[in-house]
PDB file of N, CA and C in Angstrom:
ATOM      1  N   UNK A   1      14.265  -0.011  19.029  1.00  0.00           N
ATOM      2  CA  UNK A   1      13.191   0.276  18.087  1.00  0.00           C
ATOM      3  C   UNK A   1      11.843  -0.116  18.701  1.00  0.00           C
ATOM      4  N   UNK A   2      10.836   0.740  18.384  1.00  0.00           N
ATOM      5  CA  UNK A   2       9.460   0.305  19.150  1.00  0.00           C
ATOM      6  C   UNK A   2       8.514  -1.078  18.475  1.00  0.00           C
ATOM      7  N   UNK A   3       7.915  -1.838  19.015  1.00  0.00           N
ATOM      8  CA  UNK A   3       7.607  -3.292  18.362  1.00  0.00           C
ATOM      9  C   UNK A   3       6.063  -2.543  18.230  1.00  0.00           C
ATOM     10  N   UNK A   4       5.645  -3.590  17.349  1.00  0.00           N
ATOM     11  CA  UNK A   4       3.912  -3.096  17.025  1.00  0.00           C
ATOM     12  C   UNK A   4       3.607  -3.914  17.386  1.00  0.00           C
ATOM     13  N   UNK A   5       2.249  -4.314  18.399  1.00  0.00           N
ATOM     14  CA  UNK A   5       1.732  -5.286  18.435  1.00  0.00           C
ATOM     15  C   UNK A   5       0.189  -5.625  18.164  1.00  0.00           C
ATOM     16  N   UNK A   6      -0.365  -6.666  17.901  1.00  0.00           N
ATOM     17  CA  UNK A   6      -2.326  -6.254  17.420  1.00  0.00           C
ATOM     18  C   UNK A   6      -2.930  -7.624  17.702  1.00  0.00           C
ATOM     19  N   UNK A   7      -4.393  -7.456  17.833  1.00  0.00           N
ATOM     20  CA  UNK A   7      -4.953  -8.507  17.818  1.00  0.00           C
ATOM     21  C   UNK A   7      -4.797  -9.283  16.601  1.00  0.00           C
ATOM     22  N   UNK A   8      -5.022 -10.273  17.218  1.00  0.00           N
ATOM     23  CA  UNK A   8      -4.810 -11.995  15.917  1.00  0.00           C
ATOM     24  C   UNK A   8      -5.746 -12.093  14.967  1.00  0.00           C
ATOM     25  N   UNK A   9      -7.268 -11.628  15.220  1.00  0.00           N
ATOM     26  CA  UNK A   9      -7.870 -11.383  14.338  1.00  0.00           C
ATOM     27  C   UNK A   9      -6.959 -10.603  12.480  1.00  0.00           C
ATOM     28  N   UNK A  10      -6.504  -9.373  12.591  1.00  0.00           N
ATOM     29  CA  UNK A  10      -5.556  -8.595  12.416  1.00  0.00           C
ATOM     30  C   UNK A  10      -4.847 -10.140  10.937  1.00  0.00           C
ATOM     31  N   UNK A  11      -4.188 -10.704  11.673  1.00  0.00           N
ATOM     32  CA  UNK A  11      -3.975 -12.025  10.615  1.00  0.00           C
ATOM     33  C   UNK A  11      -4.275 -12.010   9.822  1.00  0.00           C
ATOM     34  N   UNK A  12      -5.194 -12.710   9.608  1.00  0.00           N
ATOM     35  CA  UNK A  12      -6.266 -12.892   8.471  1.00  0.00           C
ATOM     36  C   UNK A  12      -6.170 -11.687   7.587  1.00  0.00           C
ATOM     37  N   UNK A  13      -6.070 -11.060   7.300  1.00  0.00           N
ATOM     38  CA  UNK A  13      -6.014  -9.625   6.514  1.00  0.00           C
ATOM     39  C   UNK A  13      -4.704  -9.648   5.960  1.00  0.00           C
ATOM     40  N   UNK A  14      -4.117  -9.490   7.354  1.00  0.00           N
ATOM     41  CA  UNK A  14      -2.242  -9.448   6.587  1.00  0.00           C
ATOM     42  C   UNK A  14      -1.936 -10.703   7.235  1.00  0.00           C
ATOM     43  N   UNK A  15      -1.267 -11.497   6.378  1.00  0.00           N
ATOM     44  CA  UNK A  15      -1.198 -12.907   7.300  1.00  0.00           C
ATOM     45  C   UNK A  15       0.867 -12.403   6.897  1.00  0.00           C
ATOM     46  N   UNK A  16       1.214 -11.510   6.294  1.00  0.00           N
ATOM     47  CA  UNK A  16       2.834 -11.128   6.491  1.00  0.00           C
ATOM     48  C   UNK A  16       3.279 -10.951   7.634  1.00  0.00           C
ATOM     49  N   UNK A  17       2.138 -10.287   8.472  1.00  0.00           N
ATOM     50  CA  UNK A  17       2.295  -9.945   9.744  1.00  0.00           C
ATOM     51  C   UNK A  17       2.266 -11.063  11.456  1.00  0.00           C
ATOM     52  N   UNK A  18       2.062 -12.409  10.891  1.00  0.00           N
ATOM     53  CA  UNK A  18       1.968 -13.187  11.293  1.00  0.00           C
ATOM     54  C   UNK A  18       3.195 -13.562  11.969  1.00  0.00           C
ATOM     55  N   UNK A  19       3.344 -14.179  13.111  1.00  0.00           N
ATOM     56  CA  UNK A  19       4.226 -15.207  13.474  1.00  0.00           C
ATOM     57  C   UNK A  19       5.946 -14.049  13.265  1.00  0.00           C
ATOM     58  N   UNK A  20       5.770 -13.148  14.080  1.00  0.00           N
ATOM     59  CA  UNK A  20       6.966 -12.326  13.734  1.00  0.00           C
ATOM     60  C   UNK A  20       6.860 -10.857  14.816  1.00  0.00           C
ATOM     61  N   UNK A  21       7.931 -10.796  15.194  1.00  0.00           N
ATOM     62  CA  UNK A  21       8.219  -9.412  15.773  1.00  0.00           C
ATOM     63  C   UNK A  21       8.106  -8.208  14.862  1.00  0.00           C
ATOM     64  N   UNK A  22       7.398  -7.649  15.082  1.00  0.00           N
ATOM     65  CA  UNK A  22       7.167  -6.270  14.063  1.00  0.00           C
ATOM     66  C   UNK A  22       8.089  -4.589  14.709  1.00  0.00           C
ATOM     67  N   UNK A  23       9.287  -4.813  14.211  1.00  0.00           N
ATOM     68  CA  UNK A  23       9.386  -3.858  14.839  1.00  0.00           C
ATOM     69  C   UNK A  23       9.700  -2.481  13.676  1.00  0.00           C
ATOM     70  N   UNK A  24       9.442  -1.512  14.286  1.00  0.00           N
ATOM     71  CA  UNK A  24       9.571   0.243  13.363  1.00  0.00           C
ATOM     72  C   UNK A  24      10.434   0.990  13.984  1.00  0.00           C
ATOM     73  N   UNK A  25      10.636   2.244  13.276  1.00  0.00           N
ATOM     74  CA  UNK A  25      11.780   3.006  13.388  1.00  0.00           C
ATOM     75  C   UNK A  25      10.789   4.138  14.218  1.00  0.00           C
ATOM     76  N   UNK A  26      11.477   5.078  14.985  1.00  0.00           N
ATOM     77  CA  UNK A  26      11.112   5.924  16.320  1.00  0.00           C
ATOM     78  C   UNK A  26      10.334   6.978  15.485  1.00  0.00           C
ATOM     79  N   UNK A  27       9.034   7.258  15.688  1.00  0.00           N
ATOM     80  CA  UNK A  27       8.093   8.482  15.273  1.00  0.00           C
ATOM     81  C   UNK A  27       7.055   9.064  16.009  1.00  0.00           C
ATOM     82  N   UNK A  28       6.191   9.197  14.772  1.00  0.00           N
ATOM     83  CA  UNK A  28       4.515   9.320  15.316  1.00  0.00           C
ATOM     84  C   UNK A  28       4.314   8.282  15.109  1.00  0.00           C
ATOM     85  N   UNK A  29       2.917   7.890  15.653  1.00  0.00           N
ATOM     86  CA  UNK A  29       2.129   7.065  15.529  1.00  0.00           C
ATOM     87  C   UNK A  29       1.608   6.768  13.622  1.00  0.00           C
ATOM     88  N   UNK A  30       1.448   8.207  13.149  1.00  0.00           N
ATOM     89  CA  UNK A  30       1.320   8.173  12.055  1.00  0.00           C
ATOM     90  C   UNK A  30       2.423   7.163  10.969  1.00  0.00           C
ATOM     91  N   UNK A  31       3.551   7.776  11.220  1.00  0.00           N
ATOM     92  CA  UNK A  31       4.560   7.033  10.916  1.00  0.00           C
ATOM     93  C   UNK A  31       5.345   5.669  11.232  1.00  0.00           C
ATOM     94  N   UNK A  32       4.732   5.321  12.169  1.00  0.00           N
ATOM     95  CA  UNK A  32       4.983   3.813  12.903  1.00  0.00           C
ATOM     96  C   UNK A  32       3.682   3.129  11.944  1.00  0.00           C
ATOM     97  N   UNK A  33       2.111   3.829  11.949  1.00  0.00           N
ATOM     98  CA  UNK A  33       1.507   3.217  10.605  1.00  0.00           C
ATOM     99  C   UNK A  33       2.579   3.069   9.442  1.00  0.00           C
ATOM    100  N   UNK A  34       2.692   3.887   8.335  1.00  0.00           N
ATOM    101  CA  UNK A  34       3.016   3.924   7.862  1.00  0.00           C
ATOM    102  C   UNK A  34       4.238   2.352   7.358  1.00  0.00           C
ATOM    103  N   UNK A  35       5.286   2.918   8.409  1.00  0.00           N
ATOM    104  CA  UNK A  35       5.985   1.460   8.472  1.00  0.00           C
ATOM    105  C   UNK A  35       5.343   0.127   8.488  1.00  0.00           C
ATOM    106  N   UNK A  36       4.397  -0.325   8.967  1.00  0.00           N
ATOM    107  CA  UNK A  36       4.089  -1.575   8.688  1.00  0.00           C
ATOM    108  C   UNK A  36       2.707  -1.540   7.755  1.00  0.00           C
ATOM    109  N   UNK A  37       2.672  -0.575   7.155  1.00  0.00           N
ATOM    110  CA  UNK A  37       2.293  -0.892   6.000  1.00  0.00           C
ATOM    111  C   UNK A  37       2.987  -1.093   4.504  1.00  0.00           C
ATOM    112  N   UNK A  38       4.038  -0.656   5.012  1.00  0.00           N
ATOM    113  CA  UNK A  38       5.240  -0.998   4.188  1.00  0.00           C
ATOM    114  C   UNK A  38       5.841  -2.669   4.416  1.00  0.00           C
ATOM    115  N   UNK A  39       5.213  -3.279   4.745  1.00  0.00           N
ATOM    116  CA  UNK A  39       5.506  -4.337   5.434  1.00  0.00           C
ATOM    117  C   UNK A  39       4.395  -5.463   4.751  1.00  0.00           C
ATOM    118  N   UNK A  40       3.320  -4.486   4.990  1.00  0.00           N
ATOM    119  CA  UNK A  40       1.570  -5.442   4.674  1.00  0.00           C
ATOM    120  C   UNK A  40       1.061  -4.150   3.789  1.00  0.00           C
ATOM    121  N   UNK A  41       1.066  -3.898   2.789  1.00  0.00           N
ATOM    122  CA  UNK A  41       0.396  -3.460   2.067  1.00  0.00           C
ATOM    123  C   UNK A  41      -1.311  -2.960   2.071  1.00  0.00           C
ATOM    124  N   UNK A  42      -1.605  -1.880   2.648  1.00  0.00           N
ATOM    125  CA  UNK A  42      -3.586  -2.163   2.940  1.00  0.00           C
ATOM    126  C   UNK A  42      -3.659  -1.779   4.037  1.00  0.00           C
ATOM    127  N   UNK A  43      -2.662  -2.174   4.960  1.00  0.00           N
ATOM    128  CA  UNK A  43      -2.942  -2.187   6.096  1.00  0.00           C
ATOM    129  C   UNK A  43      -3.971  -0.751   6.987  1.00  0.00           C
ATOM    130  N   UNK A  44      -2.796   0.040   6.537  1.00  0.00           N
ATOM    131  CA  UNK A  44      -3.293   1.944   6.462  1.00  0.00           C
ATOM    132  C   UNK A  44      -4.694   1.794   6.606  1.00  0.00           C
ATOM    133  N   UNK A  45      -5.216   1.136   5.026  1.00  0.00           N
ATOM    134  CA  UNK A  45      -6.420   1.189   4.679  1.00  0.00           C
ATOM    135  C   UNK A  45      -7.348   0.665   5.722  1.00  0.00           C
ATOM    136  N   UNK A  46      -7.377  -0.166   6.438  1.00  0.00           N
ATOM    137  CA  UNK A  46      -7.492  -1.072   7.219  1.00  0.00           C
ATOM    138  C   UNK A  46      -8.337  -0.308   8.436  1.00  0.00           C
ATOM    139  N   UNK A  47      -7.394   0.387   9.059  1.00  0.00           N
ATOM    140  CA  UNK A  47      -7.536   1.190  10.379  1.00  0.00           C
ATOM    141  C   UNK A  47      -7.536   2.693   9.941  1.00  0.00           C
ATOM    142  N   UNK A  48      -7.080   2.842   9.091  1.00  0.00           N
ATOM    143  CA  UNK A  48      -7.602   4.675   8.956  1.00  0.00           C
ATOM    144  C   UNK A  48      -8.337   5.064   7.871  1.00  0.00           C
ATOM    145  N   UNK A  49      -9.767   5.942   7.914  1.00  0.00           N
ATOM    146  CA  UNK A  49     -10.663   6.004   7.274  1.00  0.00           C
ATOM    147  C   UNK A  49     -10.102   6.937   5.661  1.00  0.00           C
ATOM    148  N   UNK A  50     -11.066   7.130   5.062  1.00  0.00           N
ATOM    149  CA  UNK A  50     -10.352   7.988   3.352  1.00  0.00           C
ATOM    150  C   UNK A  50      -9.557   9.832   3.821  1.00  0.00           C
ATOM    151  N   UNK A  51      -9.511   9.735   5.222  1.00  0.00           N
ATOM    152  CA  UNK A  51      -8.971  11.125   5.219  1.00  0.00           C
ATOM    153  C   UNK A  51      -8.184  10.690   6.607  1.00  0.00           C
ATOM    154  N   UNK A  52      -7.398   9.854   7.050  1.00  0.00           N
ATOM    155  CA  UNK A  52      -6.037   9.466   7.353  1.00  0.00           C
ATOM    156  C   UNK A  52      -6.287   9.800   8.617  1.00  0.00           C
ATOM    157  N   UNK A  53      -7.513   9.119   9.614  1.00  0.00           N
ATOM    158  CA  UNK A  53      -8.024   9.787  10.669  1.00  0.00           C
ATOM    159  C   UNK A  53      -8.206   8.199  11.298  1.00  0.00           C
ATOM    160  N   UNK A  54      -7.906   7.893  12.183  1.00  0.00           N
ATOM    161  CA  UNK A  54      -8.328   6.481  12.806  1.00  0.00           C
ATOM    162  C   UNK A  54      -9.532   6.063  12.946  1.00  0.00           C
ATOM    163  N   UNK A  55      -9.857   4.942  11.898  1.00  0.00           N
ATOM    164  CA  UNK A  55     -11.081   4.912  11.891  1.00  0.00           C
ATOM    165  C   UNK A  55     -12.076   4.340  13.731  1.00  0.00           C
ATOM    166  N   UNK A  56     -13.267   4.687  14.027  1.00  0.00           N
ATOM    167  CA  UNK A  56     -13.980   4.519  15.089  1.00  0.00           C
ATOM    168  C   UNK A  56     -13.825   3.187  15.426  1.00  0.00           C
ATOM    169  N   UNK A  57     -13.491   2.361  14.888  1.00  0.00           N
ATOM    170  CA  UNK A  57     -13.872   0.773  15.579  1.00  0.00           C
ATOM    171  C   UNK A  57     -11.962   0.458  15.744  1.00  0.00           C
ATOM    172  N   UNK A  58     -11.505   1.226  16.053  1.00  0.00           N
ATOM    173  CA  UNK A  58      -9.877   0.718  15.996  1.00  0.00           C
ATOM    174  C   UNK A  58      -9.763   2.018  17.441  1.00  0.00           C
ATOM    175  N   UNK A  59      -8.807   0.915  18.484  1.00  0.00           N
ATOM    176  CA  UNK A  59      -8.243   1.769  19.205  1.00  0.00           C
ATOM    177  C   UNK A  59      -6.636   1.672  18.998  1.00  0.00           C
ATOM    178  N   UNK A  60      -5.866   2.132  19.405  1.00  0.00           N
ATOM    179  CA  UNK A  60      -4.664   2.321  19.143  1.00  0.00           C
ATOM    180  C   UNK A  60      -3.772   2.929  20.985  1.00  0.00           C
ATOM    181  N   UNK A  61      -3.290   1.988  21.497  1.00  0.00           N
ATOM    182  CA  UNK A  61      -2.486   2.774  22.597  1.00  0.00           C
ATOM    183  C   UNK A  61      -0.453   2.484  22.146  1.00  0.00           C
ATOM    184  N   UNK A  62       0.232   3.113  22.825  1.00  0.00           N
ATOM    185  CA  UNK A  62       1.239   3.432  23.363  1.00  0.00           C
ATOM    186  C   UNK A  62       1.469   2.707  24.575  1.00  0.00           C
ATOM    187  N   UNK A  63       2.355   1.639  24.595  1.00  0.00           N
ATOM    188  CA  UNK A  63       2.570   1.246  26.255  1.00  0.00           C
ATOM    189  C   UNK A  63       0.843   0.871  26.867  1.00  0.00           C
ATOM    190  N   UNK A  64       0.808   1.907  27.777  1.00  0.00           N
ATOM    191  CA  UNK A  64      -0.772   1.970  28.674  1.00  0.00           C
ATOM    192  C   UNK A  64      -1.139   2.441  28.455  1.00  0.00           C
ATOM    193  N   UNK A  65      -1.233   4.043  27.091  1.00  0.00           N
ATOM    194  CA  UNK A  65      -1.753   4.698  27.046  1.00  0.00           C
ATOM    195  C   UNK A  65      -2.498   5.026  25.591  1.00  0.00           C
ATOM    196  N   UNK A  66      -3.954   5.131  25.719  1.00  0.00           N
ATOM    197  CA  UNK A  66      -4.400   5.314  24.660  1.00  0.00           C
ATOM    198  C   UNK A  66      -4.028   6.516  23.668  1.00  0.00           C
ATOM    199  N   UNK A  67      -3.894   6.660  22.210  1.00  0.00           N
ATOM    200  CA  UNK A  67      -3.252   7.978  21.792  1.00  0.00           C
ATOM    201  C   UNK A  67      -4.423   9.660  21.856  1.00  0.00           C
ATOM    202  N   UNK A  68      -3.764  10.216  22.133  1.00  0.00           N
ATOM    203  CA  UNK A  68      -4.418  11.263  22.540  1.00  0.00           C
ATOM    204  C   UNK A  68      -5.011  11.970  20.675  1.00  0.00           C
ATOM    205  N   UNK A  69      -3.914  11.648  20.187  1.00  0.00           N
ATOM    206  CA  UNK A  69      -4.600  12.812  18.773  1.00  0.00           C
ATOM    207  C   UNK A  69      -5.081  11.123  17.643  1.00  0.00           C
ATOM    208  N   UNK A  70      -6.115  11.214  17.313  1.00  0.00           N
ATOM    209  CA  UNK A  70      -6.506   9.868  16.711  1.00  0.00           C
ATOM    210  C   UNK A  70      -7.079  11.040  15.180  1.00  0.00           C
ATOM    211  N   UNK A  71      -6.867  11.835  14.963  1.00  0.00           N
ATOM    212  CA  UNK A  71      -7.123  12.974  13.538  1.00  0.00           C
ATOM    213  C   UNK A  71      -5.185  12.677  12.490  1.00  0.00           C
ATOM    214  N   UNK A  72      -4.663  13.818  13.222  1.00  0.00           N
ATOM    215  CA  UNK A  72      -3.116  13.312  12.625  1.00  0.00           C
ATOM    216  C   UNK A  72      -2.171  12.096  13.054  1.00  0.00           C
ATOM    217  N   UNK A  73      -2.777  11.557  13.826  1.00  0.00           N
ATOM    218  CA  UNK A  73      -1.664  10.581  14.613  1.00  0.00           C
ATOM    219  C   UNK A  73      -0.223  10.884  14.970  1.00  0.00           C
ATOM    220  N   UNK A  74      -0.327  11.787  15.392  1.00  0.00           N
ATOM    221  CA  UNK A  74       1.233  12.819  15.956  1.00  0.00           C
ATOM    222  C   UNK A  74       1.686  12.563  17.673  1.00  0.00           C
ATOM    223  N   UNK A  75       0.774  11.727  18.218  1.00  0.00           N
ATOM    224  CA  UNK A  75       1.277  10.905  19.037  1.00  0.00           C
ATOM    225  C   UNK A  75       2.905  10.471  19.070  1.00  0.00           C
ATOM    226  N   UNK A  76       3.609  11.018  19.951  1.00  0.00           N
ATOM    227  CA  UNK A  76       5.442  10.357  19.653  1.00  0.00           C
ATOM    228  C   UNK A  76       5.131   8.952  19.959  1.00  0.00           C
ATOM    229  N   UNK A  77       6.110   7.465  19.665  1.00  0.00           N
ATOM    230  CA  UNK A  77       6.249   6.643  20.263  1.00  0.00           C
ATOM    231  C   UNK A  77       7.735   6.313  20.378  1.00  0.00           C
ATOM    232  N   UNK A  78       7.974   6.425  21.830  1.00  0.00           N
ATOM    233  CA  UNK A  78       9.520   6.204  22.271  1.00  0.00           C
ATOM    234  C   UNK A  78      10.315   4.892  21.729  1.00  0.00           C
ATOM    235  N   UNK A  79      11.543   5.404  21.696  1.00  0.00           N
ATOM    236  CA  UNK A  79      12.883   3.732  21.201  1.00  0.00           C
ATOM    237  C   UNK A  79      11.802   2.870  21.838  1.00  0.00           C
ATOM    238  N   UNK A  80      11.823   2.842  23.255  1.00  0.00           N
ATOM    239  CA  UNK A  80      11.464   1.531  23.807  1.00  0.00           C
ATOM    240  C   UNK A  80       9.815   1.049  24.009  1.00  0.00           C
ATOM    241  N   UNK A  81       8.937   2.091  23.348  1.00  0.00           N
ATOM    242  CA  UNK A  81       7.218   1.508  23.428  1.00  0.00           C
ATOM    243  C   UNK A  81       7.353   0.603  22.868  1.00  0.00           C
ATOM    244  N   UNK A  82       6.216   0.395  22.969  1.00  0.00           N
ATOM    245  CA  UNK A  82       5.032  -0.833  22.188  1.00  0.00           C
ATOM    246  C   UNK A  82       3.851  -0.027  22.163  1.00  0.00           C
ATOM    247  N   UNK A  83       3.518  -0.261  20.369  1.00  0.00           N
ATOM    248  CA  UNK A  83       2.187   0.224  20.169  1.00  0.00           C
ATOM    249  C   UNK A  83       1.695  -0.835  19.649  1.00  0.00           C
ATOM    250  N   UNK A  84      -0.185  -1.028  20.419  1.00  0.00           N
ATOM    251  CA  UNK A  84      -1.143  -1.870  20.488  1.00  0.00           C
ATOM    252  C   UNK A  84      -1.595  -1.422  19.561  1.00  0.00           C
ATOM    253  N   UNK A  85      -2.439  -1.863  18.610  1.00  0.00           N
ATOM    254  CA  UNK A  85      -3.676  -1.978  17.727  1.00  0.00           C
ATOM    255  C   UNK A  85      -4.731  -3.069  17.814  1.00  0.00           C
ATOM    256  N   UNK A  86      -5.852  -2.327  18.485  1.00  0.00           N
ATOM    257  CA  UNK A  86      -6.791  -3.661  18.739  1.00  0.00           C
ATOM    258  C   UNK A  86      -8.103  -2.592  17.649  1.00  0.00           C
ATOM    259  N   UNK A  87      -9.304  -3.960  17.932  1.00  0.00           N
ATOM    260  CA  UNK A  87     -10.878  -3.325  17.570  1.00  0.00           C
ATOM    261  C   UNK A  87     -11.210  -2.865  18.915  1.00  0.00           C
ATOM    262  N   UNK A  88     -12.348  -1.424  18.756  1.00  0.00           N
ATOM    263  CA  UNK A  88     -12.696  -1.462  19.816  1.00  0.00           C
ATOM    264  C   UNK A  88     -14.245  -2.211  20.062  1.00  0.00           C
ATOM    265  N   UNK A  89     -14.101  -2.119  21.187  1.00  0.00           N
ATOM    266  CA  UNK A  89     -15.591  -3.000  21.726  1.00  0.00           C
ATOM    267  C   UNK A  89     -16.505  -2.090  21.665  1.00  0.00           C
ATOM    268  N   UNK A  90     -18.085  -2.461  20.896  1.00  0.00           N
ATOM    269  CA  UNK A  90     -18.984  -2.208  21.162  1.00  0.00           C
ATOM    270  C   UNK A  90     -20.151  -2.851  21.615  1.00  0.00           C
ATOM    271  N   UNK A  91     -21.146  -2.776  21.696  1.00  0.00           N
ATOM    272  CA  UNK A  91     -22.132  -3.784  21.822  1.00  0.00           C
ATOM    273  C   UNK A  91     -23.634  -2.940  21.825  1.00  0.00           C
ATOM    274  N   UNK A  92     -24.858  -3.772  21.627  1.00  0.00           N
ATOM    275  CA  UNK A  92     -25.950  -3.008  22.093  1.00  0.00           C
ATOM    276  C   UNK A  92     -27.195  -4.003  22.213  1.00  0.00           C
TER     277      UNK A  92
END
């Protein structure tokens, strides 16, 4: 099963998600959301904006690779990934 993994910040929000292997059943990306929001409640809300599109300050990779469709999240993630959820960096 593929594990989710995220920055610690991330905590604080869902602190269910704390101190635990998160792992989901084989999909999209969409649906690997999905699952751990079934988990943490909000979460969805969290990282994807009111029309189910990843919001701009959230990156999201696969293994090494960042997801290519960030609109549907139809990205596959294999038995054996790991999908990251971090913020992304800005600055100015």
């Amino acid at each position: 099963m593929p594990i989710v993994r995220m920055t610690p910040h991330l905590y604080q929000f869902f602190p269910k998600l704390e101190n635990r292997t998160i792992t989901v059943p084989v999909g999209s990306v969409a649906e690997v959301l999905s699952a751990v929001n079934e988990i943490a409640p909000g979460f969805t809300d969290y990282v994807l904006d009111e029309h189910g599109t990843l919001r701009r300050h959230v990156n999201l990779c696969i293994n090494d690779t960042i997801i290519i469709d960030k609109k549907t999240l139809s990205d596959r993630v294999p038995e054996d990934g790991t999908v990251y959820i971090f913020q992304a960096l800005s600055g100015g």
